[in-house]
PDB file of N, CA and C in Angstrom:
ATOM      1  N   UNK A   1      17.537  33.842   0.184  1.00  0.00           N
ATOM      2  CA  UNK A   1      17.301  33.641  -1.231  1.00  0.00           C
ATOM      3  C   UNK A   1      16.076  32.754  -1.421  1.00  0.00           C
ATOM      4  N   UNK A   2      15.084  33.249  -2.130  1.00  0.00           N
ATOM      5  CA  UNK A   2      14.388  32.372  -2.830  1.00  0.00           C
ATOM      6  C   UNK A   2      14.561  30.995  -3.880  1.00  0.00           C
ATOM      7  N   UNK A   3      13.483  30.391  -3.687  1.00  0.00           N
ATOM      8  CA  UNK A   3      14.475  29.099  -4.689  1.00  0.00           C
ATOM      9  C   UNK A   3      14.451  29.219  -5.936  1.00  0.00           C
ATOM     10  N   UNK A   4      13.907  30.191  -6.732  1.00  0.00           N
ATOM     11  CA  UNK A   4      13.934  30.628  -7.755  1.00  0.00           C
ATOM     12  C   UNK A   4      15.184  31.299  -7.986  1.00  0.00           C
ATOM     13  N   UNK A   5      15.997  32.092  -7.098  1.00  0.00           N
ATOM     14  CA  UNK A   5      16.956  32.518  -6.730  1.00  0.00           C
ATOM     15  C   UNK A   5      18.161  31.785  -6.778  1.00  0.00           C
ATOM     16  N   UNK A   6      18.118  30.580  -6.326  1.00  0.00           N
ATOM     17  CA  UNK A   6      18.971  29.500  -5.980  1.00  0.00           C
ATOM     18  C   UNK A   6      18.636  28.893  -7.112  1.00  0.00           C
ATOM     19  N   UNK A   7      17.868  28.688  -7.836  1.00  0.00           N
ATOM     20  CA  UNK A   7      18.370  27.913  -9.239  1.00  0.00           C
ATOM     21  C   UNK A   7      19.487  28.650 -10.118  1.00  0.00           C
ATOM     22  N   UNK A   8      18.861  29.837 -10.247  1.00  0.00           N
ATOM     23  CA  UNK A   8      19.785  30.864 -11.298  1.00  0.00           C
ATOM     24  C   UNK A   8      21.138  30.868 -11.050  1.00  0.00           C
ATOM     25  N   UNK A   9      21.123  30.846  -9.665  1.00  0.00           N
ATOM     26  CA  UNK A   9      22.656  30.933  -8.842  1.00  0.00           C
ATOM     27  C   UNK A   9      23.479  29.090  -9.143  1.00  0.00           C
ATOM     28  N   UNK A  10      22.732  28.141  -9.293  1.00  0.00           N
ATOM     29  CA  UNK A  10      23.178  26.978  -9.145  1.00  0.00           C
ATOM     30  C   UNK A  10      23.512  26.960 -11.239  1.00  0.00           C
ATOM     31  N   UNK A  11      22.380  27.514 -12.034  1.00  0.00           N
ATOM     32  CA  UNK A  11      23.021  27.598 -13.086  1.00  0.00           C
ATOM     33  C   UNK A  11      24.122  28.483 -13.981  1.00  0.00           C
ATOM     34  N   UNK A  12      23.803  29.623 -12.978  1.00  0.00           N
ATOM     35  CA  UNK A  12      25.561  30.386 -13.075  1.00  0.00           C
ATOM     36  C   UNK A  12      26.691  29.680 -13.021  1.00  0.00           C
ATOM     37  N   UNK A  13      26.902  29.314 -11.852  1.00  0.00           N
ATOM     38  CA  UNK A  13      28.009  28.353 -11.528  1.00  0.00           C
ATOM     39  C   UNK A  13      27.818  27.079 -12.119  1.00  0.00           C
ATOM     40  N   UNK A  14      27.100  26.170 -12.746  1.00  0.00           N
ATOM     41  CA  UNK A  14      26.725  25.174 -13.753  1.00  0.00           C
ATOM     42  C   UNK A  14      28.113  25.363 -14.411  1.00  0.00           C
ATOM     43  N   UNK A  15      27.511  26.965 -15.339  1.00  0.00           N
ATOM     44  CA  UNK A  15      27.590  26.981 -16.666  1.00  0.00           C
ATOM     45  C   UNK A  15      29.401  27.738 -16.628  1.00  0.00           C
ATOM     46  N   UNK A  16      30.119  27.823 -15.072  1.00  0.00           N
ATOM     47  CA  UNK A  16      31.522  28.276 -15.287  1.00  0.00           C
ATOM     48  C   UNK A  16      32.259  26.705 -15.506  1.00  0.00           C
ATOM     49  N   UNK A  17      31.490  25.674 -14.860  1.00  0.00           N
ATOM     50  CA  UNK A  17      32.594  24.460 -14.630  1.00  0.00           C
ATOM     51  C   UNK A  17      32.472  23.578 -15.986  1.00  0.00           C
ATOM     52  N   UNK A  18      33.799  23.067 -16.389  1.00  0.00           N
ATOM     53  CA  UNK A  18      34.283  22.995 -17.571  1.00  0.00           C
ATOM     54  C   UNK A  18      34.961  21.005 -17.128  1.00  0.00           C
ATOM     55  N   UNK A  19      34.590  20.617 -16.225  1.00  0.00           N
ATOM     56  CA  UNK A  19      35.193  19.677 -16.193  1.00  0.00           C
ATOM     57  C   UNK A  19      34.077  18.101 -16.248  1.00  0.00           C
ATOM     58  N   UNK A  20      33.388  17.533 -16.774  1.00  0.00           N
ATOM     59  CA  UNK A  20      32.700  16.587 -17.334  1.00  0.00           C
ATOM     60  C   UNK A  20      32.347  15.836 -15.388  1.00  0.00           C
ATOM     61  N   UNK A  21      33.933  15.381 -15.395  1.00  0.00           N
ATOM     62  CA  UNK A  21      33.497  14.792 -13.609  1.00  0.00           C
ATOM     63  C   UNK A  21      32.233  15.404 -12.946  1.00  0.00           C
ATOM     64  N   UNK A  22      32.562  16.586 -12.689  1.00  0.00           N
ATOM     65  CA  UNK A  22      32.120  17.848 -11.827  1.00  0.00           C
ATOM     66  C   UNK A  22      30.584  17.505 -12.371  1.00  0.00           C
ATOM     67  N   UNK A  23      30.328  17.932 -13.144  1.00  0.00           N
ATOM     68  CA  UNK A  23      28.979  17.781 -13.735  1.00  0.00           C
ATOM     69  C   UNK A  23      28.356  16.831 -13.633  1.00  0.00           C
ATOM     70  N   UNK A  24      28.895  15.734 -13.701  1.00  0.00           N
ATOM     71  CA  UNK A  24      28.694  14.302 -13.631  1.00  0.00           C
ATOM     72  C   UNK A  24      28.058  13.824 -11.966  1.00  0.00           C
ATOM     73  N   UNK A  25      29.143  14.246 -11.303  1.00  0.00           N
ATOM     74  CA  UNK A  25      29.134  14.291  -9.818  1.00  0.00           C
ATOM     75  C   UNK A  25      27.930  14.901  -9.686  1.00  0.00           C
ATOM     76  N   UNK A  26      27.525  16.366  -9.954  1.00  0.00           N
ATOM     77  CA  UNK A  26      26.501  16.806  -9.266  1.00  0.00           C
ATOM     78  C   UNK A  26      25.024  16.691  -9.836  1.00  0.00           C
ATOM     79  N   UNK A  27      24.948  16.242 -10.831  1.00  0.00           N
ATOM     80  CA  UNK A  27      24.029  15.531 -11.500  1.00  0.00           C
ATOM     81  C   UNK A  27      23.677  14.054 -11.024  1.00  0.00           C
ATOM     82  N   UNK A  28      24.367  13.210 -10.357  1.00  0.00           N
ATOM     83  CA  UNK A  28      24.159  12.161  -9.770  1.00  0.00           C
ATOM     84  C   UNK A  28      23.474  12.340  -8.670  1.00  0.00           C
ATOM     85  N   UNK A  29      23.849  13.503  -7.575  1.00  0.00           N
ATOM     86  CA  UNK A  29      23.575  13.935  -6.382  1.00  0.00           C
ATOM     87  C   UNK A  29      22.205  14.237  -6.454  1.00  0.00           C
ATOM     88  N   UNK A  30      22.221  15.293  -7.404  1.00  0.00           N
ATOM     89  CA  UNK A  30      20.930  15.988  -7.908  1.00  0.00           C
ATOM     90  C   UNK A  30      19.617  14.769  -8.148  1.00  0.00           C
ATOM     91  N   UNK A  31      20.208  13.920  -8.969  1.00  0.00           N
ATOM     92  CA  UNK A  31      19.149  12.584  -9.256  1.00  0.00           C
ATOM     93  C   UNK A  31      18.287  12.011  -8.011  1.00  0.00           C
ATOM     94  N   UNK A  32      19.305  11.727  -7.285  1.00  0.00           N
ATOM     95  CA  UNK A  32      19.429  11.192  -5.744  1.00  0.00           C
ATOM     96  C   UNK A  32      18.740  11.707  -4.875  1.00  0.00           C
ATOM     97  N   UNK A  33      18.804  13.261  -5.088  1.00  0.00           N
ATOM     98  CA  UNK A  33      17.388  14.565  -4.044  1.00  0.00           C
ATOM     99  C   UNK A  33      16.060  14.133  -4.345  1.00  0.00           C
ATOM    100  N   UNK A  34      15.745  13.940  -5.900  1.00  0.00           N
ATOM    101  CA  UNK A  34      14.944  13.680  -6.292  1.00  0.00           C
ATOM    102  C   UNK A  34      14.011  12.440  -6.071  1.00  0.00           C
ATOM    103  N   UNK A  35      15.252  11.384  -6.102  1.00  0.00           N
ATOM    104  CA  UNK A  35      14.353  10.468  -5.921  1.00  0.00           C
ATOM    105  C   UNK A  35      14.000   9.905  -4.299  1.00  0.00           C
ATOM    106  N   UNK A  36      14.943  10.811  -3.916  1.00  0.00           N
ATOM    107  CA  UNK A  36      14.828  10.390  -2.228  1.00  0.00           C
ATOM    108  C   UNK A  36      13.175  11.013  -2.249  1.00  0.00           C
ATOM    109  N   UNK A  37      13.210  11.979  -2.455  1.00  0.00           N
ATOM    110  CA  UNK A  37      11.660  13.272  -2.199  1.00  0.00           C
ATOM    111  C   UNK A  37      10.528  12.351  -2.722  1.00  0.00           C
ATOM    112  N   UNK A  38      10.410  11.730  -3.956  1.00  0.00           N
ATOM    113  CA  UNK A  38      10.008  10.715  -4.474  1.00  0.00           C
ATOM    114  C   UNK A  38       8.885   9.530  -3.516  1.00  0.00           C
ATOM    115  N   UNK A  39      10.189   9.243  -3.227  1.00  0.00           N
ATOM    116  CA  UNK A  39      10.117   8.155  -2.020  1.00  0.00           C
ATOM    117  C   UNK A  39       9.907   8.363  -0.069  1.00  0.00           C
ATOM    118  N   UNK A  40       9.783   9.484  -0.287  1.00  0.00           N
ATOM    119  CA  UNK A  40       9.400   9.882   1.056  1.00  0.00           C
ATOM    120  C   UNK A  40       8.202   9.590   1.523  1.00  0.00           C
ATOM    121  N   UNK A  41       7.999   9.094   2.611  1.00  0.00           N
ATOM    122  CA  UNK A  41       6.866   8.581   3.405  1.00  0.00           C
ATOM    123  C   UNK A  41       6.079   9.892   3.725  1.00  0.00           C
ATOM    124  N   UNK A  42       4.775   9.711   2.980  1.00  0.00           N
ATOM    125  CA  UNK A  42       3.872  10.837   3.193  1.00  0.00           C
ATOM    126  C   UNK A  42       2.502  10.618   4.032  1.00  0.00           C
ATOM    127  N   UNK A  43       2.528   9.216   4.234  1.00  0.00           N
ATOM    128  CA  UNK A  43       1.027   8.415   5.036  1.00  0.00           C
ATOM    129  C   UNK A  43       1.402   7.030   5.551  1.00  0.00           C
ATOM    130  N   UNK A  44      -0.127   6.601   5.935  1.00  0.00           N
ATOM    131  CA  UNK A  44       0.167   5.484   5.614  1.00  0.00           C
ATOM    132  C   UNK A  44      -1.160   4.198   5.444  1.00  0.00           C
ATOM    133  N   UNK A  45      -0.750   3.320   4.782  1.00  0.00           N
ATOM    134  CA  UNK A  45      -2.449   3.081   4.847  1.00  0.00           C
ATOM    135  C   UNK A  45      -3.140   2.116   5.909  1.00  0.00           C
ATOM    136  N   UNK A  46      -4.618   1.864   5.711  1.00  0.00           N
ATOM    137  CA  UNK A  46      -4.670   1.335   7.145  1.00  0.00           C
ATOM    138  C   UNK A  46      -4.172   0.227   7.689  1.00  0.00           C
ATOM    139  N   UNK A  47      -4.021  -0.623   6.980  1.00  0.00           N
ATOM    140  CA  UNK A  47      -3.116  -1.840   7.348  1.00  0.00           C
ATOM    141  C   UNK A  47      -1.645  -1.567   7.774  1.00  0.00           C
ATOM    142  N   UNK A  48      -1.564  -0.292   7.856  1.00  0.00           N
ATOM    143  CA  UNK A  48      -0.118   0.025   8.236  1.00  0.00           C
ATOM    144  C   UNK A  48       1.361   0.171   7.230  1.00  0.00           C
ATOM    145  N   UNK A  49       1.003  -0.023   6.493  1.00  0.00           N
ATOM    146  CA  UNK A  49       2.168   0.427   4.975  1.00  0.00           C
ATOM    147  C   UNK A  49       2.294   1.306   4.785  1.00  0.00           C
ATOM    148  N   UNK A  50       3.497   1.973   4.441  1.00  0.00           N
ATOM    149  CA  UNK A  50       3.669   3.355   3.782  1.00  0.00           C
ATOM    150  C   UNK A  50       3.108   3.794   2.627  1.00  0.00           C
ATOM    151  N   UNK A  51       2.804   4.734   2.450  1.00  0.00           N
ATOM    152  CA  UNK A  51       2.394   5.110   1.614  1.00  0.00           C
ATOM    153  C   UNK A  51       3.603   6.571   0.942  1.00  0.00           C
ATOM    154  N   UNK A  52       4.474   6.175  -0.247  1.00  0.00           N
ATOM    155  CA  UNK A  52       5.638   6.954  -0.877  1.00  0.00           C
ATOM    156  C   UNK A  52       4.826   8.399  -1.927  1.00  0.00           C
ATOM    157  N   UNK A  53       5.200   9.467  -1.688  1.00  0.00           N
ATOM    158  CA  UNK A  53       4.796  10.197  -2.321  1.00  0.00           C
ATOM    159  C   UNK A  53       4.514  10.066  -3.393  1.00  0.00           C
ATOM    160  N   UNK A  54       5.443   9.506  -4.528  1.00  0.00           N
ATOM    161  CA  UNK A  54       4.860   9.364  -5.876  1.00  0.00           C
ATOM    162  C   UNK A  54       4.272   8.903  -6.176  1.00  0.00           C
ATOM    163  N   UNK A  55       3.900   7.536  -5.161  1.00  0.00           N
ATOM    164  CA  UNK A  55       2.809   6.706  -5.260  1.00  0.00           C
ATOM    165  C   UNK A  55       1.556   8.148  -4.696  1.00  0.00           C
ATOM    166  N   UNK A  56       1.807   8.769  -3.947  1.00  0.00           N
ATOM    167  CA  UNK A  56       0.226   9.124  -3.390  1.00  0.00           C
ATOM    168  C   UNK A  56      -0.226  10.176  -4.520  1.00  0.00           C
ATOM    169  N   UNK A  57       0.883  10.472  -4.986  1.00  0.00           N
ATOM    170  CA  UNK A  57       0.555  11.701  -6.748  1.00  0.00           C
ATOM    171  C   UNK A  57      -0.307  10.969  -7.431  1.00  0.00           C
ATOM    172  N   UNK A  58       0.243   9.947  -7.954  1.00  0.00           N
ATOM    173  CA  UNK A  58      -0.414   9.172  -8.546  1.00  0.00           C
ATOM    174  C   UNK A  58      -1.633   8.947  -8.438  1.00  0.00           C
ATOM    175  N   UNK A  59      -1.975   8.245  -7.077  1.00  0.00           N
ATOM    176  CA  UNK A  59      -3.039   8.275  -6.783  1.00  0.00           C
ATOM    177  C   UNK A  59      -4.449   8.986  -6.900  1.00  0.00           C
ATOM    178  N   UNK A  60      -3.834  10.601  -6.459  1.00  0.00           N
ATOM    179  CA  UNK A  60      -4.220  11.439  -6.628  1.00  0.00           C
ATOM    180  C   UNK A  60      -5.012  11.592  -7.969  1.00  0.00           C
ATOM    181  N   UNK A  61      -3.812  11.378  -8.599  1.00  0.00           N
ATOM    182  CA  UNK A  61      -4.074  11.833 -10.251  1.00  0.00           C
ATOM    183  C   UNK A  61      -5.281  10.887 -11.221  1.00  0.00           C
ATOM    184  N   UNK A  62      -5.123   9.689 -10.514  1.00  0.00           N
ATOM    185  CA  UNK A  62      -5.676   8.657 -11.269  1.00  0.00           C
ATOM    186  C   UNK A  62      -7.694   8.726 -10.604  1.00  0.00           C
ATOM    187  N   UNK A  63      -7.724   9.549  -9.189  1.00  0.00           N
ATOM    188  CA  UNK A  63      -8.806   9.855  -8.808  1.00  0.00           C
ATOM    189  C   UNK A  63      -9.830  10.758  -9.088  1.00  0.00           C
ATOM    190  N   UNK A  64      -8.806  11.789  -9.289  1.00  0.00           N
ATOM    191  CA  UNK A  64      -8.956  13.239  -9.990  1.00  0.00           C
ATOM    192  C   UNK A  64      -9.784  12.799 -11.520  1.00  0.00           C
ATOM    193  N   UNK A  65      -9.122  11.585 -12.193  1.00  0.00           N
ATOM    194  CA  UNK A  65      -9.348  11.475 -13.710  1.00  0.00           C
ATOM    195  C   UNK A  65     -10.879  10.561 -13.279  1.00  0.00           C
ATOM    196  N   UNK A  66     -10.935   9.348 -12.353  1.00  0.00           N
ATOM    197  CA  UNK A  66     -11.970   9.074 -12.505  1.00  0.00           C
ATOM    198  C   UNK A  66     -13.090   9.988 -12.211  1.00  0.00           C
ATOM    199  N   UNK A  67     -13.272  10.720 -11.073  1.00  0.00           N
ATOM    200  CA  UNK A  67     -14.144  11.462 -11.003  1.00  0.00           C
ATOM    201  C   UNK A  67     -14.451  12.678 -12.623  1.00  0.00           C
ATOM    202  N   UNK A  68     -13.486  13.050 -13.240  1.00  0.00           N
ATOM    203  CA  UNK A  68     -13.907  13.910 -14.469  1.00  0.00           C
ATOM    204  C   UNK A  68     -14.511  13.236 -15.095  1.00  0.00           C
ATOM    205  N   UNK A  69     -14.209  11.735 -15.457  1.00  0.00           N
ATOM    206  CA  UNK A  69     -14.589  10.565 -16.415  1.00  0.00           C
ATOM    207  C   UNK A  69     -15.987   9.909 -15.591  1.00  0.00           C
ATOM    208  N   UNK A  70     -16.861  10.990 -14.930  1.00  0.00           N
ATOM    209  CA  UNK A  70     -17.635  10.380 -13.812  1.00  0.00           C
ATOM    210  C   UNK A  70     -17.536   8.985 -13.775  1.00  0.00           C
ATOM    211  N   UNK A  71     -16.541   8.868 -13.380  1.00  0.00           N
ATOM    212  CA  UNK A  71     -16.391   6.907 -12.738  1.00  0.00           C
ATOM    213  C   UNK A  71     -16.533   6.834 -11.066  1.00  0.00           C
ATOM    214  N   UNK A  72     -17.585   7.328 -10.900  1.00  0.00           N
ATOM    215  CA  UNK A  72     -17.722   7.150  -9.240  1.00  0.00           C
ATOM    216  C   UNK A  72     -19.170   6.955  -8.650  1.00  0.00           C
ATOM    217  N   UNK A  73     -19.662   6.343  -7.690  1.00  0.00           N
ATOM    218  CA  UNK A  73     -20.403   6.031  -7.260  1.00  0.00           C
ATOM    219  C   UNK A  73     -21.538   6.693  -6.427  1.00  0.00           C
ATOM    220  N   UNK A  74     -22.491   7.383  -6.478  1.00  0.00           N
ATOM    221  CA  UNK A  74     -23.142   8.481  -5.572  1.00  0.00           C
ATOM    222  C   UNK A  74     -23.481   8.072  -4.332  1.00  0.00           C
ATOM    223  N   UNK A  75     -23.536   8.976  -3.552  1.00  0.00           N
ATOM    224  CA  UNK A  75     -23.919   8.618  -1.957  1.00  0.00           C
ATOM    225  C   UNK A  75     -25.066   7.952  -1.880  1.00  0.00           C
ATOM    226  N   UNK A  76     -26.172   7.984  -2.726  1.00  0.00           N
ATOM    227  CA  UNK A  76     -27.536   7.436  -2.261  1.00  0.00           C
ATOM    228  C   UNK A  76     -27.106   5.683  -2.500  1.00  0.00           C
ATOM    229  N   UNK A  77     -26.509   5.654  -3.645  1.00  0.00           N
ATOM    230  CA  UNK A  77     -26.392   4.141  -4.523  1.00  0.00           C
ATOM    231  C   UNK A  77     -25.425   3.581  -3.270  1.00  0.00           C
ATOM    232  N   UNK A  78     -24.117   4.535  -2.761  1.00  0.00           N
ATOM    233  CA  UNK A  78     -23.335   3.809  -2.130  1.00  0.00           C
ATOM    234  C   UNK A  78     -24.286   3.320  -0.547  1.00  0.00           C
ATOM    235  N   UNK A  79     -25.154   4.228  -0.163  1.00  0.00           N
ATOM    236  CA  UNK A  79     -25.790   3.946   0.831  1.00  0.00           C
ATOM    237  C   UNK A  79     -27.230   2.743   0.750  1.00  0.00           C
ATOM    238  N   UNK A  80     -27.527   2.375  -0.413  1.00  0.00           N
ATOM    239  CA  UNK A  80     -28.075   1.494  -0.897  1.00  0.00           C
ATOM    240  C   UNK A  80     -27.402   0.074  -1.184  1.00  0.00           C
ATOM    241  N   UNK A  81     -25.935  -0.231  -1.583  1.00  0.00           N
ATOM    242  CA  UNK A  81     -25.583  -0.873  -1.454  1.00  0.00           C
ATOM    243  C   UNK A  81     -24.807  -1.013   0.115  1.00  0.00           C
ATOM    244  N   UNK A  82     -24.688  -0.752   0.870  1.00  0.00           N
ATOM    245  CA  UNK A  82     -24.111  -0.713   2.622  1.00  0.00           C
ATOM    246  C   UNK A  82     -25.294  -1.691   2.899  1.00  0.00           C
ATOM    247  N   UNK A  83     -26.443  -1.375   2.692  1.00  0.00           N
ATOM    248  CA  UNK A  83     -27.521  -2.503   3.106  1.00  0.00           C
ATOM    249  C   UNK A  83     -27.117  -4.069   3.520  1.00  0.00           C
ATOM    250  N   UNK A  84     -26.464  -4.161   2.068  1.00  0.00           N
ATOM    251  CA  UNK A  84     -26.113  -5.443   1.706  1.00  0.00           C
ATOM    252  C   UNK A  84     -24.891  -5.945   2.412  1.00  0.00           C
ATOM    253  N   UNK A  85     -24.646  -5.351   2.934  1.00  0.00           N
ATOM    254  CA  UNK A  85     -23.198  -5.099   3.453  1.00  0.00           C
ATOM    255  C   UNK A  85     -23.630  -6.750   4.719  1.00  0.00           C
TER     256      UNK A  85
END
């Protein structure tokens, strides 16, 4: 089965159980997948820290925006300032 497959199938059976617990229960679980995946070690940086997926989305995302918002530095300027280094 595809996981597209396996949703439909997980909201079939959702939508037979009638008991609040049940729902409750697997909605907690469900939370819990999530945030484990979340938090999963995807790197790490050089000092040796993990680096957690949502943090590296983020990251991502917030890099992605500076570069559209040209907030970045060009190779000649960055190699002009290394001088100084």
């Amino acid at each position: 089965m595809t996981a597209q497959d396996y949703r439909i199938s997980i909201n079939q059976l959702l939508d037979q159980v009638g008991d609040n617990t049940v729902l409750e229960t697997y909605y907690e679980i469900l939370k819990n997948v999530v945030k484990l995946n979340e938090t999963r070690i995807v790197g790490y940086e050089t000092d040796g820290m993990p680096i957690p997926k949502l943090q590296f989305e983020n990251e991502v995302i917030a890099a992605r925006e500076r570069v559209v918002s040209r907030e970045f530095i060009s190779h000649d300027n960055l190699a002009k300032q290394m001088k100084n280094w």
